[in-house]
N, C-alpha and C. Protein backbone atom coordinates (compact mmCIF):
# COMPACT_ATOMS: atom_id res chain seq x y z
N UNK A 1 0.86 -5.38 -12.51
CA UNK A 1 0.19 -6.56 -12.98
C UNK A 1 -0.36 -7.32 -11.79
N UNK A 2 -1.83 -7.36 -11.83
CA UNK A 2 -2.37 -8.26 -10.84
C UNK A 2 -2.74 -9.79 -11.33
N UNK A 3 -3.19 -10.63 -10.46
CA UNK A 3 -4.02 -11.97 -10.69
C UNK A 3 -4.86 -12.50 -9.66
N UNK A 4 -5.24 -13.55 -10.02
CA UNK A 4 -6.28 -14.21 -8.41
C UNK A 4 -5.14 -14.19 -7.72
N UNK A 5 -5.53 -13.78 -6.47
CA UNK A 5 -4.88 -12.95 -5.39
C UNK A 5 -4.37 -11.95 -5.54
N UNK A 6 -2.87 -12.18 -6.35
CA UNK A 6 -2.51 -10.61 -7.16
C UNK A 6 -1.32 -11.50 -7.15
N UNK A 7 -0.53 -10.70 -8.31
CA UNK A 7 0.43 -11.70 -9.25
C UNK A 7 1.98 -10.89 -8.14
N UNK A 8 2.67 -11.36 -8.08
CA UNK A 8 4.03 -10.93 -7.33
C UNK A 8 5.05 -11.24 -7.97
N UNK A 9 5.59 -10.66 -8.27
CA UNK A 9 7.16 -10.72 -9.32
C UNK A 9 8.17 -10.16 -8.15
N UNK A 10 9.13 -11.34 -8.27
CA UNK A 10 10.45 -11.15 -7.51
C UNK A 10 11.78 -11.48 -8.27
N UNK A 11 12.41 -9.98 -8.61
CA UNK A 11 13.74 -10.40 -9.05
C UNK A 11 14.26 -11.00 -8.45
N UNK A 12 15.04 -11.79 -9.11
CA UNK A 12 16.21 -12.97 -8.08
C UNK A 12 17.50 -11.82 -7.79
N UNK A 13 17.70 -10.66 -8.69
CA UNK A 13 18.95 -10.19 -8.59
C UNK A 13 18.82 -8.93 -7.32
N UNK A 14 17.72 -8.75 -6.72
CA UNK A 14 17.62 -8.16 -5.93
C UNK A 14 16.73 -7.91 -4.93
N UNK A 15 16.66 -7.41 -3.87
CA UNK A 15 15.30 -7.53 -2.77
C UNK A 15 14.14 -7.01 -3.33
N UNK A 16 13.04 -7.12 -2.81
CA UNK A 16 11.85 -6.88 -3.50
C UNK A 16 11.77 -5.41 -2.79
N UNK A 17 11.07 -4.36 -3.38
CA UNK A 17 10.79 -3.07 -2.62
C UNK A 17 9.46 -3.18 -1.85
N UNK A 18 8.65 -4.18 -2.17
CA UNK A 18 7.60 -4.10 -1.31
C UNK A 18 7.00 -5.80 -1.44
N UNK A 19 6.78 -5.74 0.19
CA UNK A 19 7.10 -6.94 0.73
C UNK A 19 5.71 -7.26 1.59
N UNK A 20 4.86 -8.08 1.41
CA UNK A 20 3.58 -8.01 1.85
C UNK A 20 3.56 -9.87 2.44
N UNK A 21 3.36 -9.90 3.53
CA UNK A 21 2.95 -11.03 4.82
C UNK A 21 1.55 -11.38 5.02
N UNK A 22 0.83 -12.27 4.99
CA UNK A 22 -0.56 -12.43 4.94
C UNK A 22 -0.84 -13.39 6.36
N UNK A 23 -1.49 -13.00 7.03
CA UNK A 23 -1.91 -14.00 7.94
C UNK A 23 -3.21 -14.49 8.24
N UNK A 24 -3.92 -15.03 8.47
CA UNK A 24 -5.26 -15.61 8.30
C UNK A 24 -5.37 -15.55 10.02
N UNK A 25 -6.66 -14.72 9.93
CA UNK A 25 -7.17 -14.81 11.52
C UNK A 25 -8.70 -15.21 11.81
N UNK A 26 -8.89 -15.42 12.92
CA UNK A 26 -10.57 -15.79 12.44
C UNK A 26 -11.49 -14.64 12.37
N UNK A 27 -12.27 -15.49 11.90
CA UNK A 27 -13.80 -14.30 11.64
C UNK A 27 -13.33 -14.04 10.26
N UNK A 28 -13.39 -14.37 9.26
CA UNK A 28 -13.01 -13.82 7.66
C UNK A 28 -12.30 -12.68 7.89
N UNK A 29 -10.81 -13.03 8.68
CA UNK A 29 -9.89 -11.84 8.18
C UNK A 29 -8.75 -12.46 8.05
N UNK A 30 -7.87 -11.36 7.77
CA UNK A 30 -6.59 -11.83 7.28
C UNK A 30 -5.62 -10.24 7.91
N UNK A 31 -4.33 -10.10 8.28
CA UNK A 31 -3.44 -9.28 8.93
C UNK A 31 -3.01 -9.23 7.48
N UNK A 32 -2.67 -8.73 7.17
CA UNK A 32 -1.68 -7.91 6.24
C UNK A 32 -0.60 -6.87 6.69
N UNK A 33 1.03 -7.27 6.55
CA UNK A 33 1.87 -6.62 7.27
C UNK A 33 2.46 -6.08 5.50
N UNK A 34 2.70 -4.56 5.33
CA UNK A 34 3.39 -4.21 4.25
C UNK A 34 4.89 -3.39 4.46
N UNK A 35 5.48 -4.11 3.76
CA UNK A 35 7.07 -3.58 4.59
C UNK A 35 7.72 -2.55 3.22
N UNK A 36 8.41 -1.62 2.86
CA UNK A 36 8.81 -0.84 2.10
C UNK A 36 9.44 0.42 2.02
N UNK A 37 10.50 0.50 1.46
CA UNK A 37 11.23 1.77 1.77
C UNK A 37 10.78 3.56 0.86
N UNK A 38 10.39 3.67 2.19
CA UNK A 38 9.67 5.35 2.46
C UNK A 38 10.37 6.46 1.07
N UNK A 39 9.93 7.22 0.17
CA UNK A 39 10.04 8.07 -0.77
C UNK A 39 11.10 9.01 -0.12
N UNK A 40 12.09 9.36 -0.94
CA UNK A 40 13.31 10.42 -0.70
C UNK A 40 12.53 11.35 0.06
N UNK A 41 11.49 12.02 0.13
CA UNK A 41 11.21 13.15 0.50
C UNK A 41 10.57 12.91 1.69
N UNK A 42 10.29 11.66 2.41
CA UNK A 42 9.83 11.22 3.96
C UNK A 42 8.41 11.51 3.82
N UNK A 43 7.90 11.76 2.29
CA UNK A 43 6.78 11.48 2.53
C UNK A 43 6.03 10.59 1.33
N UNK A 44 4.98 9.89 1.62
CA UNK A 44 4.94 8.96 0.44
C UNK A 44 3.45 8.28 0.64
N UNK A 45 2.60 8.32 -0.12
CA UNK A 45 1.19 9.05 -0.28
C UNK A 45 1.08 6.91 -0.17
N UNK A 46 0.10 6.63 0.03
CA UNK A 46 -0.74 4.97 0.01
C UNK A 46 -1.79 4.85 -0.24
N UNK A 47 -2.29 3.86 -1.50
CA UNK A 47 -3.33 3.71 -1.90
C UNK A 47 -4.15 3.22 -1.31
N UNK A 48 -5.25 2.71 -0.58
CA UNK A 48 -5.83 2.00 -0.05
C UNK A 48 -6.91 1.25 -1.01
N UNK A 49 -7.45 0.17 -1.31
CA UNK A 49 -8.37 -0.79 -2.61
C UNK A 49 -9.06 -0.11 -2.58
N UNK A 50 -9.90 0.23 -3.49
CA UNK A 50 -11.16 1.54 -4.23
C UNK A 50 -12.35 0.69 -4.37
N UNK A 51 -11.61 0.65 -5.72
CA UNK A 51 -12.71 0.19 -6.91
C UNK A 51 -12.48 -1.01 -8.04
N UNK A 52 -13.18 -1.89 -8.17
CA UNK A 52 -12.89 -2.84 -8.51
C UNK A 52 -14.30 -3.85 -9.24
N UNK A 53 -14.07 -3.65 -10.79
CA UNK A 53 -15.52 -4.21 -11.39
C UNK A 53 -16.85 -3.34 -10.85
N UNK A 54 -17.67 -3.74 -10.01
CA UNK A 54 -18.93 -3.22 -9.87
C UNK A 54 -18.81 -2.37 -8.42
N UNK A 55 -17.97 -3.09 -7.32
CA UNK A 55 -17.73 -2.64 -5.86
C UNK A 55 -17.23 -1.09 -5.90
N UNK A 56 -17.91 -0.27 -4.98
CA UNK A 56 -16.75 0.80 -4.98
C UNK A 56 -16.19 0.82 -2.98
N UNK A 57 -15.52 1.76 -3.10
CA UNK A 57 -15.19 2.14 -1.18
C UNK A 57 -14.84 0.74 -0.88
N UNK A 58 -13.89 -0.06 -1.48
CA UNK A 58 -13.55 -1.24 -1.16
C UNK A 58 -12.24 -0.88 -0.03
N UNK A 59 -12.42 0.27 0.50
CA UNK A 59 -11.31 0.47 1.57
C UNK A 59 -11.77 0.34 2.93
N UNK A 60 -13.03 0.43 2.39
CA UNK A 60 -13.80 -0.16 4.14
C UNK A 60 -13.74 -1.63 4.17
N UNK A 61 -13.13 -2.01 3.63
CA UNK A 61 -12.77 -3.84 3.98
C UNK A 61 -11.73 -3.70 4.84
N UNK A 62 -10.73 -2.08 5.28
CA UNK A 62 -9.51 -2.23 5.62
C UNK A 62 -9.77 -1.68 7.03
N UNK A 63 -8.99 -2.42 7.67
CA UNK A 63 -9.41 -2.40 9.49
C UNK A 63 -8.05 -2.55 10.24
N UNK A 64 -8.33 -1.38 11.01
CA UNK A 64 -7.14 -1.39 12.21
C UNK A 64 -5.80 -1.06 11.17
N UNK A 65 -5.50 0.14 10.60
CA UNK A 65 -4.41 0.02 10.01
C UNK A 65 -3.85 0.95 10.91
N UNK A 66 -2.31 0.74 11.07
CA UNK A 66 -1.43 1.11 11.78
C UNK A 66 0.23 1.03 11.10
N UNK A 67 1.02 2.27 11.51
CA UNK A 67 2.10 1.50 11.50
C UNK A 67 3.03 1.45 12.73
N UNK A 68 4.44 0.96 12.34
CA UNK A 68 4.97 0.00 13.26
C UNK A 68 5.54 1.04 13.99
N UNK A 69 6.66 1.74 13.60
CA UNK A 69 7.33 2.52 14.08
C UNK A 69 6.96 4.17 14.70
N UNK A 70 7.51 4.50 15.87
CA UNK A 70 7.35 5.29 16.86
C UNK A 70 7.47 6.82 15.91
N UNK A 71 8.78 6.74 14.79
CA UNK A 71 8.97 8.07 13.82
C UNK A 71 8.37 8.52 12.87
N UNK A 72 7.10 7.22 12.70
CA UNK A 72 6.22 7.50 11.04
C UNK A 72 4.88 7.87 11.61
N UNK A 73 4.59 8.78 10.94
CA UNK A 73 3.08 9.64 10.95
C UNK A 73 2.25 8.36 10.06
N UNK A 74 1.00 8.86 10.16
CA UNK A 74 0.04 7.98 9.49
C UNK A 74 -1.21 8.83 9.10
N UNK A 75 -1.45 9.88 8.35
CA UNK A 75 -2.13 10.65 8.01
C UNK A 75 -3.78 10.75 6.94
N UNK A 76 -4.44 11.02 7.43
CA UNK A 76 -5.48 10.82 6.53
C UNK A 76 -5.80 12.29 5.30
N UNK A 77 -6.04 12.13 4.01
CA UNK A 77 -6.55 12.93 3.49
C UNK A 77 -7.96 13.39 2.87
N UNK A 78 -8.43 14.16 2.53
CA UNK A 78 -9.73 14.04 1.80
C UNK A 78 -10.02 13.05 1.39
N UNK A 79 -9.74 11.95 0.47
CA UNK A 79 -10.21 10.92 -0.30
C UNK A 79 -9.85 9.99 0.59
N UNK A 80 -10.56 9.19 1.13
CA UNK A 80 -10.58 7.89 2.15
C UNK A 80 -9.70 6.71 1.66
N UNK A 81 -9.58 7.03 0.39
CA UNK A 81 -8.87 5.28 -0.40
C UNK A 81 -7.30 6.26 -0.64
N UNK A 82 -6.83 7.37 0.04
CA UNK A 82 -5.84 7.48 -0.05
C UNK A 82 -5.15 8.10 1.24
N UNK A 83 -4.24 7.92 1.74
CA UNK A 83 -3.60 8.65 3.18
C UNK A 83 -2.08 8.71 3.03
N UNK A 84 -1.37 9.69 3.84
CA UNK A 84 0.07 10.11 3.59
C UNK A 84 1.12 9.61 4.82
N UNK A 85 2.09 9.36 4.34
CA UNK A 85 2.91 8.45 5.67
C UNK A 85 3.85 9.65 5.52
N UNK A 86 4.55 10.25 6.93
CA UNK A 86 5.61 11.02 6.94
C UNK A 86 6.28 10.19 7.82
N UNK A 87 8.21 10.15 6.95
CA UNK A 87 9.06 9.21 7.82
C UNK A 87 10.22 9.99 7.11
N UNK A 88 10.70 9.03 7.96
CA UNK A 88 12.70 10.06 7.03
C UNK A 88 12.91 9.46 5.77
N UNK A 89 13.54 10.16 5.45
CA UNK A 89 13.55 10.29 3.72
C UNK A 89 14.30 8.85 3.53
N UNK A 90 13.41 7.89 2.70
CA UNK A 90 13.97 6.16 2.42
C UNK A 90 14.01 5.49 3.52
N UNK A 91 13.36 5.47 4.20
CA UNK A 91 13.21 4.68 5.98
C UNK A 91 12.49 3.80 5.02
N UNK A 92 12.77 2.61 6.08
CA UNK A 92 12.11 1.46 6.08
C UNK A 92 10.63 1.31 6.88
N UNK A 93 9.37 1.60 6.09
CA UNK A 93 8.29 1.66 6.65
C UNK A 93 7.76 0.39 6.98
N UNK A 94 7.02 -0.16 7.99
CA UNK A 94 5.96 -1.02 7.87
C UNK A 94 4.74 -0.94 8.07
N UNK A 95 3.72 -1.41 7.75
CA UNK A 95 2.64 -0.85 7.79
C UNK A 95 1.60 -2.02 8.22
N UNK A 96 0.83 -2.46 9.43
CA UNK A 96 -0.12 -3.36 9.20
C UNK A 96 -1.58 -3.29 9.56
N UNK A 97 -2.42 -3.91 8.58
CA UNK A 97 -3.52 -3.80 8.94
C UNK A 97 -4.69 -4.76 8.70
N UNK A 98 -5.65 -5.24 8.89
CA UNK A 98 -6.67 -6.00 8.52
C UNK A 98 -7.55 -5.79 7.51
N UNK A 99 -7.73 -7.23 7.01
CA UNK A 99 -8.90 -7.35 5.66
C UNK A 99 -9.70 -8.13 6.21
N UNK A 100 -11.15 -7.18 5.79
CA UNK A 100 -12.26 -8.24 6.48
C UNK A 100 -12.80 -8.07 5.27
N UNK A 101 -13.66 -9.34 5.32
CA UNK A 101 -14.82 -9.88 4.41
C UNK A 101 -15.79 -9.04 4.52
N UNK A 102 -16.66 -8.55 3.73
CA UNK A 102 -17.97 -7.80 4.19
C UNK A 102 -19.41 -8.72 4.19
N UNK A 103 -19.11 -9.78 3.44
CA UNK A 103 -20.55 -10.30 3.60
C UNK A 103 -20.37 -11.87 4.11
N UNK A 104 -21.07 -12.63 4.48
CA UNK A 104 -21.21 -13.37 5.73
C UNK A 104 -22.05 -14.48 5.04
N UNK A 105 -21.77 -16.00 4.96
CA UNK A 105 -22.46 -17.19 4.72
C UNK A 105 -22.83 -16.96 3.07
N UNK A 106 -23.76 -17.08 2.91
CA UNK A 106 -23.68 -17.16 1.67
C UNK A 106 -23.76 -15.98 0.08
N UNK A 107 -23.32 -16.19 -0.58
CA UNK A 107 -22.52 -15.17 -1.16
C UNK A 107 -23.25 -14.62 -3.12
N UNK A 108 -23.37 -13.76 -3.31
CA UNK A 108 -23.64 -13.53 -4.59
C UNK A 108 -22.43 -13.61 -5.49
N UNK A 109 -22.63 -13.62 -6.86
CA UNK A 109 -21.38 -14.01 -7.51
C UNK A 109 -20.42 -13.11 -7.72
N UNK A 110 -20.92 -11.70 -7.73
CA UNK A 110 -20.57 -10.63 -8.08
C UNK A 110 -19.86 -10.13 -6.37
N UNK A 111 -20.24 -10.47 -5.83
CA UNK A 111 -19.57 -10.52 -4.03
C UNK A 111 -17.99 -11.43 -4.07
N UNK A 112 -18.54 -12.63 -4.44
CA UNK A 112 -17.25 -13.01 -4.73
C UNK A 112 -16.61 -12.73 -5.90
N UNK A 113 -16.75 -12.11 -6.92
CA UNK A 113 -15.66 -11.58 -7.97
C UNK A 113 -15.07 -10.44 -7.89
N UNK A 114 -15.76 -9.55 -6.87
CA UNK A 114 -15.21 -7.91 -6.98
C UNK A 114 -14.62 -7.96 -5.74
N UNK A 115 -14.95 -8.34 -4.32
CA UNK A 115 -14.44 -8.32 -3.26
C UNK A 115 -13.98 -9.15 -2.73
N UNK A 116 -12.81 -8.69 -1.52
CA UNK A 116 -12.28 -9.85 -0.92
C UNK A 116 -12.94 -11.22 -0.44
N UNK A 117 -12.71 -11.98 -0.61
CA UNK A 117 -13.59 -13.60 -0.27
C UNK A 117 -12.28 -14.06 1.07
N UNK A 118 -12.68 -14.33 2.14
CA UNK A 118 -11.89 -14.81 2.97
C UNK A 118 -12.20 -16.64 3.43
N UNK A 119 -12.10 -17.18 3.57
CA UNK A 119 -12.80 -18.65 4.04
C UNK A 119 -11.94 -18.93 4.82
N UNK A 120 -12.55 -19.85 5.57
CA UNK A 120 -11.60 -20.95 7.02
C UNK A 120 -10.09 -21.60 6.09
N UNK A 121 -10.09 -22.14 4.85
CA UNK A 121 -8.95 -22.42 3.77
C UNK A 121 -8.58 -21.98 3.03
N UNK A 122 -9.30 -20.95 2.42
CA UNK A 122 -8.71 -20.24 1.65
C UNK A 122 -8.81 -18.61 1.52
N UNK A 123 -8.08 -18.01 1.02
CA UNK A 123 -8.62 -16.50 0.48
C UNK A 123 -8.19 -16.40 -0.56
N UNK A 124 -8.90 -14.97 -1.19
CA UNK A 124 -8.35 -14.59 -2.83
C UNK A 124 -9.46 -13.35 -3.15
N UNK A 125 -8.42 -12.91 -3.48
CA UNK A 125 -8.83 -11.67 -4.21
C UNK A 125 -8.29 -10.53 -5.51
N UNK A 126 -8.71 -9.93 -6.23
CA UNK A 126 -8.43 -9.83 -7.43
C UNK A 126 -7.92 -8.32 -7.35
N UNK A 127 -6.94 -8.37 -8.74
CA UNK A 127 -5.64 -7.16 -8.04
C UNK A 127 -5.73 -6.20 -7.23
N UNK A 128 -6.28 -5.30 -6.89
CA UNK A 128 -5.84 -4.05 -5.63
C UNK A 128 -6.89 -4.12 -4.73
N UNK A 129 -7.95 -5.19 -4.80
CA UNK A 129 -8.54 -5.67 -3.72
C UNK A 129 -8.28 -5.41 -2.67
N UNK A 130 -7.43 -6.38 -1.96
CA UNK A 130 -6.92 -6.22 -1.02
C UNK A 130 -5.82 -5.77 -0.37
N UNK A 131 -5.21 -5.25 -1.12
CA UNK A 131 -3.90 -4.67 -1.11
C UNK A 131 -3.81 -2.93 -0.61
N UNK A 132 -3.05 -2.44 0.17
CA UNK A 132 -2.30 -1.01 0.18
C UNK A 132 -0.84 -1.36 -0.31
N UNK A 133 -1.33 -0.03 -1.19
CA UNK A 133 -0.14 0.59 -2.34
C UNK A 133 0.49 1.40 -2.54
N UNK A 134 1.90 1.64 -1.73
CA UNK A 134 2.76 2.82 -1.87
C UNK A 134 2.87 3.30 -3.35
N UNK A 135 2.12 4.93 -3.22
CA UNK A 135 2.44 5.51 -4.65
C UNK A 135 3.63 5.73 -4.69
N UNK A 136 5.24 4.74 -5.14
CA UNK A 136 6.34 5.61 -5.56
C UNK A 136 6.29 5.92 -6.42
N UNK A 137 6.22 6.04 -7.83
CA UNK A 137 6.40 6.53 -8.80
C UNK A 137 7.56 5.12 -9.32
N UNK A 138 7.70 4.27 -9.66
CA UNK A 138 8.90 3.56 -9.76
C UNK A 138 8.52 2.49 -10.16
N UNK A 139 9.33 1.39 -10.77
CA UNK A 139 9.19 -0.05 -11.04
C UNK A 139 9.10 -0.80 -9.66
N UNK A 140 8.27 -1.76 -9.08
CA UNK A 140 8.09 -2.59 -8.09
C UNK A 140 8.50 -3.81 -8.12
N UNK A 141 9.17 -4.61 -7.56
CA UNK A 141 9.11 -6.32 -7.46
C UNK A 141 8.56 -6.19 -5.99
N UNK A 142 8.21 -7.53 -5.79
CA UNK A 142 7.37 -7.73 -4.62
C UNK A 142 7.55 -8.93 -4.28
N UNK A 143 7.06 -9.53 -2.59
CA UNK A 143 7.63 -10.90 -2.27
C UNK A 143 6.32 -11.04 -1.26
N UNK A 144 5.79 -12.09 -1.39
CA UNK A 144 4.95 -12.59 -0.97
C UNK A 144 4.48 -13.81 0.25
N UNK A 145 4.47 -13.10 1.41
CA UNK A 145 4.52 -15.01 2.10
C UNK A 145 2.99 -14.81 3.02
N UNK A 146 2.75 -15.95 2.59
CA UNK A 146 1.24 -16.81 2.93
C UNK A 146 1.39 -17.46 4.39
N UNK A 147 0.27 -17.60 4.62
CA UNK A 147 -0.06 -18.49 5.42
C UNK A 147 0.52 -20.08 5.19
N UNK A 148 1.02 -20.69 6.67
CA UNK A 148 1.64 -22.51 6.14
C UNK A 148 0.06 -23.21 5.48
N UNK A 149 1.11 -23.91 4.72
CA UNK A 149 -0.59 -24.96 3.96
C UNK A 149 -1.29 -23.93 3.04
N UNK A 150 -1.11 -23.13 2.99
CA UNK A 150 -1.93 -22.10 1.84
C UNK A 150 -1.31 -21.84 0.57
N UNK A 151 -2.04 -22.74 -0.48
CA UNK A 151 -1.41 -22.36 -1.81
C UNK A 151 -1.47 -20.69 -2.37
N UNK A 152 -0.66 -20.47 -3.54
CA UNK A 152 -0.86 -19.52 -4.91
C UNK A 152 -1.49 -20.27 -5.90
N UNK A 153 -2.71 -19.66 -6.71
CA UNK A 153 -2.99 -19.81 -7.43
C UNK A 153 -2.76 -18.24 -8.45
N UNK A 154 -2.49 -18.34 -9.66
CA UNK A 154 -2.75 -17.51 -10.41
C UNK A 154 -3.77 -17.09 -12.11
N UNK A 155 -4.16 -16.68 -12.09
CA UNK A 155 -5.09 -16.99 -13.27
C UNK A 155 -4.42 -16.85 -14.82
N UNK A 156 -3.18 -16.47 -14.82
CA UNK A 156 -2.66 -16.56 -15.88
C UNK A 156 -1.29 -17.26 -16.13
């Protein structure tokens, strides 16, 4: 379930499995750090944002992705909006990388409804926008921390 920005559900009765940090940098970007524990089998496939309303290849908004640790591979496959992480089986992965804006000053409407919108105060973007998405196969909760001074809004 997404929303403006994208909706985050956190059980209280337990840690979230995927854990996403937002930081606001200049030039219409934002760091995105994704933290989450790696698939039994040490390997565990990541979505990167596609497609969304009218936009497609919304993965070229994604810049400088990397991850943290010295033991995890970072692999690319045929399809660009998807790549494979090899780590030990349930490691704690992190993953970070940048969201840039693609278009600059002033904006069509359909620019701001399908793709990431970054501003000097705010950002938002609509569900897998901006986001990379460990395919586990599994139920998700998720935990969310913003930038200081930066609200949630949600559309529902």
């Amino acid at each position: 379930m997404f929303c403006f920005l994208a909706l985050f559900l956190v059980n209280a009765f337990c840690a979230p499995s995927l854990s996403y940090t937002i930081k606001k940098l200049p030039l219409n970007r934002l760091q995105v750090t994704l933290t989450f524990i790696g698939s039994k089998t040490g390997k565990t496939a990541i979505l990167l944002p596609n497609e969304w309303g009218e936009k497609k290849q919304l993965y070229q908004r994604i810049d400088k992705l990397e991850v943290s640790q010295k033991n995890v591979t970072l692999q690319n496959t045929i399809d660009p909006a998807k790549k494979i992480i090899l780590h030990h089986p349930e490691q704690l992965v992190t993953l970070q990388y940048e969201l840039k804006q693609r278009f600059l000053g002033k904006t069509k409407k359909t620019d701001e409804a399908f793709e990431p919108n970054i501003k000097n105060d705010l950002f938002f973007f609509i569900g897998s926008q901006g986001l990379i998405i460990p395919n586990l196969n599994k139920d998700r909760s998720y935990a969310l921390t913003t930038p200081e001074n930066f609200g949630f809004k949600c559309s529902f």
